[in-house]
C-alpha atoms as a PDB file:
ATOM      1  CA  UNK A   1       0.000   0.000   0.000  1.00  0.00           C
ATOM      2  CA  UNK A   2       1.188   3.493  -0.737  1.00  0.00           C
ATOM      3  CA  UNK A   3       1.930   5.789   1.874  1.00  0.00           C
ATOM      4  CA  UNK A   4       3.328   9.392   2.623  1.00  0.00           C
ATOM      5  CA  UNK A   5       7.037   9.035   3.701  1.00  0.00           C
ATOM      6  CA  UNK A   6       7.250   8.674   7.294  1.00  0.00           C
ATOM      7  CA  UNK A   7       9.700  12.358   7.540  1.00  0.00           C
ATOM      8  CA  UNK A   8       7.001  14.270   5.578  1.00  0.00           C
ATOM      9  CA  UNK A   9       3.627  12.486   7.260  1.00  0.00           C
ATOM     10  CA  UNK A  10       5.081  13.369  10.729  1.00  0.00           C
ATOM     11  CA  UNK A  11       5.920  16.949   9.843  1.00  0.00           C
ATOM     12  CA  UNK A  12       2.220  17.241   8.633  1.00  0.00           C
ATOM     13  CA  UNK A  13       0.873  15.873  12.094  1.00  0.00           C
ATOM     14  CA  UNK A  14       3.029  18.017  14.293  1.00  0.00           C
ATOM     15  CA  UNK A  15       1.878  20.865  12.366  1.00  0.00           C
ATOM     16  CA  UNK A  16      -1.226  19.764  13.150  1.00  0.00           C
ATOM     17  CA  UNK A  17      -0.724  19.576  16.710  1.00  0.00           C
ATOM     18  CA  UNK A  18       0.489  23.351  17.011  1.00  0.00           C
ATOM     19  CA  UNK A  19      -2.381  24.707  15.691  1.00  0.00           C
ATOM     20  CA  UNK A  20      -5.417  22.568  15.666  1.00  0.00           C
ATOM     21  CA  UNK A  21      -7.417  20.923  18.594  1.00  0.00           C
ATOM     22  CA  UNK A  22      -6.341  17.554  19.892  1.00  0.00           C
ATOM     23  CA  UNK A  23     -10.189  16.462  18.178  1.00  0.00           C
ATOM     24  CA  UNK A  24      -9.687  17.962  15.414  1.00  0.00           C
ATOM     25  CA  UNK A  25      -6.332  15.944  14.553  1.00  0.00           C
ATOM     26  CA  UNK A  26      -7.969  12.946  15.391  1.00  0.00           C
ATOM     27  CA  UNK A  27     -10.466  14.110  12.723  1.00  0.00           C
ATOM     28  CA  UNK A  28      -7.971  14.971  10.390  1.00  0.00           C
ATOM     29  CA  UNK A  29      -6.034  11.458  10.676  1.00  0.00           C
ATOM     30  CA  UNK A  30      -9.663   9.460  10.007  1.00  0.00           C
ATOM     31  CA  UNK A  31      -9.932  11.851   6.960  1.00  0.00           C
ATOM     32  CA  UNK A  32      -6.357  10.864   5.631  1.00  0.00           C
ATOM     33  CA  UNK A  33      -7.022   7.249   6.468  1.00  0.00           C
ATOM     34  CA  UNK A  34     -10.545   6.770   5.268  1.00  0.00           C
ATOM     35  CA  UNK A  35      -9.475   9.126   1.791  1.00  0.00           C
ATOM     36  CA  UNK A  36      -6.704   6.042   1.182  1.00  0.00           C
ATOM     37  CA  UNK A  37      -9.183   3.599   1.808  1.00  0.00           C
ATOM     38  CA  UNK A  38     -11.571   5.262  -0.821  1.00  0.00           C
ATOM     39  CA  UNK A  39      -8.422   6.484  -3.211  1.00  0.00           C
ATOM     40  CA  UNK A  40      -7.772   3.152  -3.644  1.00  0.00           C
ATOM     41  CA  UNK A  41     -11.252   1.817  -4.101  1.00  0.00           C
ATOM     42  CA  UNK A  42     -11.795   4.293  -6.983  1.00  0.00           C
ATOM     43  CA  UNK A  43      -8.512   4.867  -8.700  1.00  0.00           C
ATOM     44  CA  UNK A  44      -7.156   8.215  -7.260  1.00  0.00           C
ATOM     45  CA  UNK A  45      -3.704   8.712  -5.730  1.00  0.00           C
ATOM     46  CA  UNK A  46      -3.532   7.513  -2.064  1.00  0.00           C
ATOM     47  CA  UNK A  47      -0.700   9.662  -1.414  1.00  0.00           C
ATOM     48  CA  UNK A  48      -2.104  12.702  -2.791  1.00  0.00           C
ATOM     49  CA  UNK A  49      -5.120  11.572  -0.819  1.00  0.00           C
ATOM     50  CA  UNK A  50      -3.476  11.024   2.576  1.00  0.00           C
ATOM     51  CA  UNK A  51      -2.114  14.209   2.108  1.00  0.00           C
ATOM     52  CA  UNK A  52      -4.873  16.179   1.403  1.00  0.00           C
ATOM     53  CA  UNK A  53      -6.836  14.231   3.831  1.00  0.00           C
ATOM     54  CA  UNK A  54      -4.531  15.136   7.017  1.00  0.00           C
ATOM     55  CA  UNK A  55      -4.001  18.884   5.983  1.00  0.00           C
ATOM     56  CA  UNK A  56      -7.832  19.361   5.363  1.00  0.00           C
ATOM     57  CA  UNK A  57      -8.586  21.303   8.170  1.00  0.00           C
ATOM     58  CA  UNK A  58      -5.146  22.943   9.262  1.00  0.00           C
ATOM     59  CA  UNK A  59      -6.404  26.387   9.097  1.00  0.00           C
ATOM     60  CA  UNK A  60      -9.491  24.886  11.831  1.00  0.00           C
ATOM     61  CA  UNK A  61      -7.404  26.250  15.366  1.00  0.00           C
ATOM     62  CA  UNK A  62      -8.257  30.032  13.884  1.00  0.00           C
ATOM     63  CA  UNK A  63     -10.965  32.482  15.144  1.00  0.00           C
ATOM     64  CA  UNK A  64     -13.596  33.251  12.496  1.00  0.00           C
ATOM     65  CA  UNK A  65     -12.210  36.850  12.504  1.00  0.00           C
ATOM     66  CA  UNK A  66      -8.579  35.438  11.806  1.00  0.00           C
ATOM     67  CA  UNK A  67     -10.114  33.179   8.807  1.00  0.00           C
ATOM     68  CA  UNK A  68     -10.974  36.149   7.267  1.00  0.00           C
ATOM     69  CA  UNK A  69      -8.219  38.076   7.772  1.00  0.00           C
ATOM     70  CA  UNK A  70      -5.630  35.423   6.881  1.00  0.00           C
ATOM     71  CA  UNK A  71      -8.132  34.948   3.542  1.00  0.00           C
ATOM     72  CA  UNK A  72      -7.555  38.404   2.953  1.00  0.00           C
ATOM     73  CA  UNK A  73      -3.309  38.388   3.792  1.00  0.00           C
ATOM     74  CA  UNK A  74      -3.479  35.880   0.692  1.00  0.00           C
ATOM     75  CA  UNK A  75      -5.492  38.202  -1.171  1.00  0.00           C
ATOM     76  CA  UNK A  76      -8.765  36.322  -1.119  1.00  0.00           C
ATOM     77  CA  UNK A  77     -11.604  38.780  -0.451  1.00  0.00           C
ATOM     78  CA  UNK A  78     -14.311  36.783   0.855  1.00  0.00           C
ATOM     79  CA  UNK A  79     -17.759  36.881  -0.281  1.00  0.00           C
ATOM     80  CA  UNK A  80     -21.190  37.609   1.103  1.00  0.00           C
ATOM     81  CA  UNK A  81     -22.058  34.112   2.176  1.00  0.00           C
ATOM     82  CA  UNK A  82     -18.078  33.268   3.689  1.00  0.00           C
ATOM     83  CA  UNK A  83     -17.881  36.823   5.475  1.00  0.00           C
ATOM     84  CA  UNK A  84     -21.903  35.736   7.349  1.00  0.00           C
ATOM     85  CA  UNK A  85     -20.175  32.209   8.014  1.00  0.00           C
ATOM     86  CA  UNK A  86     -16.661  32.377   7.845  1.00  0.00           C
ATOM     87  CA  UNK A  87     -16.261  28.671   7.924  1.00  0.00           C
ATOM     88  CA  UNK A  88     -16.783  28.315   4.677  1.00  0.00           C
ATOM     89  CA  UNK A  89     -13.421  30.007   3.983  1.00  0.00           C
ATOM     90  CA  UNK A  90     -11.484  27.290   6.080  1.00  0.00           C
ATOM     91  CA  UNK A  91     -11.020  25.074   2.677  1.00  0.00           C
ATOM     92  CA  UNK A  92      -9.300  27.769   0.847  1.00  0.00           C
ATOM     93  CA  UNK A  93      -7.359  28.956   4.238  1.00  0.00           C
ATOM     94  CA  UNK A  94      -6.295  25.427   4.449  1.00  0.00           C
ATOM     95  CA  UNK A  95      -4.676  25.371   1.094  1.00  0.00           C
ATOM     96  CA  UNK A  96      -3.034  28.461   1.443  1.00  0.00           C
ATOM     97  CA  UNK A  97      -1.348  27.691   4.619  1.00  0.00           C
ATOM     98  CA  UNK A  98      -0.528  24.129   3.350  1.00  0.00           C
ATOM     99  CA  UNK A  99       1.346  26.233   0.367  1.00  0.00           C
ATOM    100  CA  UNK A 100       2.810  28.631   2.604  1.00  0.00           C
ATOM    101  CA  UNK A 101       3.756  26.670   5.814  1.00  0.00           C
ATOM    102  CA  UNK A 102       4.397  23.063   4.500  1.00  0.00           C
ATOM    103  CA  UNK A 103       5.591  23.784   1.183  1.00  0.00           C
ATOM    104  CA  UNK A 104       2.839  21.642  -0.594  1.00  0.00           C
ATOM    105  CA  UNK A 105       3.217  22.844  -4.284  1.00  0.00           C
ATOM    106  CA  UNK A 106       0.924  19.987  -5.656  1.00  0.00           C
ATOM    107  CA  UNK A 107      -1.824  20.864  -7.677  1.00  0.00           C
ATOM    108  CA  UNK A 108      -4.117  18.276  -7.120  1.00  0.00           C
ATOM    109  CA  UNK A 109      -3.680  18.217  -3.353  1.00  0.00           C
ATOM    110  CA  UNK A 110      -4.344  22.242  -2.746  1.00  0.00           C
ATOM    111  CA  UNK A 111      -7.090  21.331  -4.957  1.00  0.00           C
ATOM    112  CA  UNK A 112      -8.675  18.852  -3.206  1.00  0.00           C
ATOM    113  CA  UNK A 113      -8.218  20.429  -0.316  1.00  0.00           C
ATOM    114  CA  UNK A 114     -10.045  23.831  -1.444  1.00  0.00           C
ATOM    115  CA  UNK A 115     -12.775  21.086  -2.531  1.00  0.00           C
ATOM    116  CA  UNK A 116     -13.574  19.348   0.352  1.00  0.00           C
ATOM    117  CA  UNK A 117     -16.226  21.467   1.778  1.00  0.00           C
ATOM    118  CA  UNK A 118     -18.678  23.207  -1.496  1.00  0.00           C
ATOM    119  CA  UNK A 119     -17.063  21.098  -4.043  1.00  0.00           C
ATOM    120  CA  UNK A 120     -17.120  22.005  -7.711  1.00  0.00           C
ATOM    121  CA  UNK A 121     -18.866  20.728 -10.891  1.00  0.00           C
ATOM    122  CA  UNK A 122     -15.398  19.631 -11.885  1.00  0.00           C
ATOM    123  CA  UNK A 123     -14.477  17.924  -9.337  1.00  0.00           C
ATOM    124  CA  UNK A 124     -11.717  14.662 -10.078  1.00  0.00           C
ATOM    125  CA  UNK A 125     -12.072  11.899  -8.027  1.00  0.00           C
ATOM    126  CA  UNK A 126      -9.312  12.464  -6.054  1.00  0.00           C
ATOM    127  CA  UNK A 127     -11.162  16.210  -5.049  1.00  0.00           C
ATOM    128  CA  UNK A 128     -14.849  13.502  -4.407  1.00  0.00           C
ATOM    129  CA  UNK A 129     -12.368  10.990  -2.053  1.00  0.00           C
ATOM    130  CA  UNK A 130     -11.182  13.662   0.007  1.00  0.00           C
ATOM    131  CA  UNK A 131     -14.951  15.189   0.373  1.00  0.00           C
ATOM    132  CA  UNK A 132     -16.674  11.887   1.043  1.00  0.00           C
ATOM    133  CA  UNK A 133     -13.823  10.586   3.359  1.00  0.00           C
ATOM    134  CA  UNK A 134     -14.363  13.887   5.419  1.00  0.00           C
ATOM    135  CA  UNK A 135     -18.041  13.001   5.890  1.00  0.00           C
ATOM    136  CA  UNK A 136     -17.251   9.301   6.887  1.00  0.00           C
ATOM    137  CA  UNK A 137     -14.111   9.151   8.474  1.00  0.00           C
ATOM    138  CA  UNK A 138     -14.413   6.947  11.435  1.00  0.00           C
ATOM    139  CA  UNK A 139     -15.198   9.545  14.054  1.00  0.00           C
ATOM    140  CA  UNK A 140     -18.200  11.272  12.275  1.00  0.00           C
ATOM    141  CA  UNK A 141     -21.626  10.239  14.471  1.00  0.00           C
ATOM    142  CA  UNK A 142     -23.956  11.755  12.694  1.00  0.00           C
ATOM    143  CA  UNK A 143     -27.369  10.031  12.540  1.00  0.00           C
ATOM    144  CA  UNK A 144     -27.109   9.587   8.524  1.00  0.00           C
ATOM    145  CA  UNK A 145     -23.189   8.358   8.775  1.00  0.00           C
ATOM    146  CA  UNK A 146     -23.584   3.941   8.581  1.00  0.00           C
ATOM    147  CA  UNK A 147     -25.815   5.306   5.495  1.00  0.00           C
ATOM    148  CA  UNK A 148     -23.122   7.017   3.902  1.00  0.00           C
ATOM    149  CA  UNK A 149     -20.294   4.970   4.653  1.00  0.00           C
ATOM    150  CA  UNK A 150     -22.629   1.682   2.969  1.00  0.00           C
ATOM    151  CA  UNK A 151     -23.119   3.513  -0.151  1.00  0.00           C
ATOM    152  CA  UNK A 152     -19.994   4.884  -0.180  1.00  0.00           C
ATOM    153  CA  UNK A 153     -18.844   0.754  -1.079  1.00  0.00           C
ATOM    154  CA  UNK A 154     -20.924   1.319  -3.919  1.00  0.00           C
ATOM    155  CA  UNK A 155     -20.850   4.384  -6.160  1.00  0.00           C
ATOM    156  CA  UNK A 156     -17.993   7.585  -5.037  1.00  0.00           C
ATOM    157  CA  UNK A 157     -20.118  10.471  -6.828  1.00  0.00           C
ATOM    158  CA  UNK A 158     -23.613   9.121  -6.386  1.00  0.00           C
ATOM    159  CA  UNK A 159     -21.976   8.781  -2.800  1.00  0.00           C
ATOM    160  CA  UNK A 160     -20.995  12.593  -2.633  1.00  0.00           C
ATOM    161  CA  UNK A 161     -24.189  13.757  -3.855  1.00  0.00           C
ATOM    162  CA  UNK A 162     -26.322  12.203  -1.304  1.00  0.00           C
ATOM    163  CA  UNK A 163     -24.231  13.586   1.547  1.00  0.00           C
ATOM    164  CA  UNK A 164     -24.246  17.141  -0.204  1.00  0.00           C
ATOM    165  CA  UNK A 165     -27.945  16.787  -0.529  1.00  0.00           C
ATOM    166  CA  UNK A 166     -28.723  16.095   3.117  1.00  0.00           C
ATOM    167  CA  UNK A 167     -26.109  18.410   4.346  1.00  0.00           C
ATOM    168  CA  UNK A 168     -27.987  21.341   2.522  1.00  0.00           C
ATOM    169  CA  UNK A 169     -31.465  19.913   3.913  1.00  0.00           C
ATOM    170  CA  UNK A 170     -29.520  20.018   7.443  1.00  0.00           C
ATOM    171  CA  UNK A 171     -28.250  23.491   6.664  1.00  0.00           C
ATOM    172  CA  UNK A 172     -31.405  24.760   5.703  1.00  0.00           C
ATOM    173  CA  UNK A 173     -33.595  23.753   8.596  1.00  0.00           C
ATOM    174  CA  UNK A 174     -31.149  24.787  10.673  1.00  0.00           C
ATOM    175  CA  UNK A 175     -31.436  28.663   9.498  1.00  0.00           C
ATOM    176  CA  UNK A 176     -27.913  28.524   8.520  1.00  0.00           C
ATOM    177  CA  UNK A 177     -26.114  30.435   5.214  1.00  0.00           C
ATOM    178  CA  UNK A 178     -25.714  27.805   2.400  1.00  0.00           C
ATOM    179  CA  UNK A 179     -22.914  28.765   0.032  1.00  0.00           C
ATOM    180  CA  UNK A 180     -23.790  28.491  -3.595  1.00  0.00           C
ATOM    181  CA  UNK A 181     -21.121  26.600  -4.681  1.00  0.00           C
ATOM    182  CA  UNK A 182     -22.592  23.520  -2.613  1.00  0.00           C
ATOM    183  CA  UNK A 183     -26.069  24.014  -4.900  1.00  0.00           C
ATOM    184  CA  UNK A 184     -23.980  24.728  -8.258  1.00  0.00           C
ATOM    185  CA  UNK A 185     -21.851  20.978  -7.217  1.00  0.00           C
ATOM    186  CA  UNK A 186     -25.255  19.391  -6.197  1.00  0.00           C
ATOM    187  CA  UNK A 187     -26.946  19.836  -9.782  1.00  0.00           C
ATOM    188  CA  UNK A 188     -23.842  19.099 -11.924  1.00  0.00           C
ATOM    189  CA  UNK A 189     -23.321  15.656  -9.675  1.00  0.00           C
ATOM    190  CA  UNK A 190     -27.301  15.158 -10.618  1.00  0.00           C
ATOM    191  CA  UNK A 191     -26.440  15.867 -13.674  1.00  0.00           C
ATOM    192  CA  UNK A 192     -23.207  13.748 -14.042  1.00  0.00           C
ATOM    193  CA  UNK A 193     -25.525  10.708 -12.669  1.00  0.00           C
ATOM    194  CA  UNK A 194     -28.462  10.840 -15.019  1.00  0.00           C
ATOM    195  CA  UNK A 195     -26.038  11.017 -17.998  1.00  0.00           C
ATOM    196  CA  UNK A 196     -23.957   7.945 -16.949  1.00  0.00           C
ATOM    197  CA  UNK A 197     -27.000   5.850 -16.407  1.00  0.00           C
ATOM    198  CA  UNK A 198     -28.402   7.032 -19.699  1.00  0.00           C
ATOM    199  CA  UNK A 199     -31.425   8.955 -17.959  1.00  0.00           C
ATOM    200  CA  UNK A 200     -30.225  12.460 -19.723  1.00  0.00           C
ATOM    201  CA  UNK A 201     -33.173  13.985 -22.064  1.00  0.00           C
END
């Protein structure tokens, strides 16, 4: 089985440890593990996925008023939606300081890692595994989470899409801001689904 080099994986984690919550690293190392598990199921990089997996959520241990400003330091000026509920800028925080503080110049990793929260229509399957695998990592207790994780043995996007589906329900009843992006990724996954199983008119 492929894994991160031992030097580099351990640099990640005590990164980790310095500026995320002791849960929130034990989150972060079910994410890596469970994104192998599915990289490998479905043909994307387990490397690239172990990575992106453990650095998902570095930028977690700041303040939503430090999100936004270290959004804005790397010239991101949030939008409507991220500056009402700046956790949806931790994806793109997370990249940059994987970039900036771990030297992670990968493409597909900072990628995936932007992609793990809204998604895009776009998205590769290495960008799904790391979304999925943060919804079903072995620590997630949702009510909905044995669901998941049994379809998730069956089909990665069809997968994805019923997770982003419920979490929007969720988000919804719940009064909260739902960012557009998460909509825009919900109808092109629809989308992606009826056309593979010939149901496109």
């Amino acid at each position: 089985m492929k894994r991160l080099d031992e030097s580099l994986r351990k640099k990640y984690i005590h990164y980790l440890e310095d500026h995320v919550s002791k849960k929130r690293l034990k989150h972060s190392l079910g994410v890596a593990e469970t994104a192998v598990q599915l990289a490998q199921k479905y043909g994307a990089d387990p490397l690239r996925a172990e990575a992106a997996g453990l650095l998902h959520d570095c930028s977690k241990g700041l303040s939503p008023a430090e999100m936004i400003e270290t959004a804005r330091a790397f010239g991101m000026e949030p939008d409507a939606y991220q500056l009402e509920n700046p956790e949806l800028l931790h994806p793109y925080v997370s990249a940059m300081l994987a970039a900036r503080d771990l030297g992670v110049t990968d493409g597909a990793v900072l990628t995936a890692i932007r992609r793990h929260m809204c998604g895009a229509p776009d998205m590769t399957v290495l960008d799904a595994v790391v979304n999925l695998a943060d919804y079903i990592e072995p620590t997630r207790s949702y009510p909905d989470v044995d669901e998941i994780r049994r379809l998730a043995q069956g089909s990665l996007f069809d997968t994805l899409c019923e997770a982003l589906g419920r979490t929007m329900i969720l988000t919804i009843r719940q009064g909260s801001v739902l960012h557009p992006d998460t909509l825009v990724t919900w109808n092109a996954l629809i989308l992606r689904s009826k056309a593979e199983k010939g149901e496109e008119k």
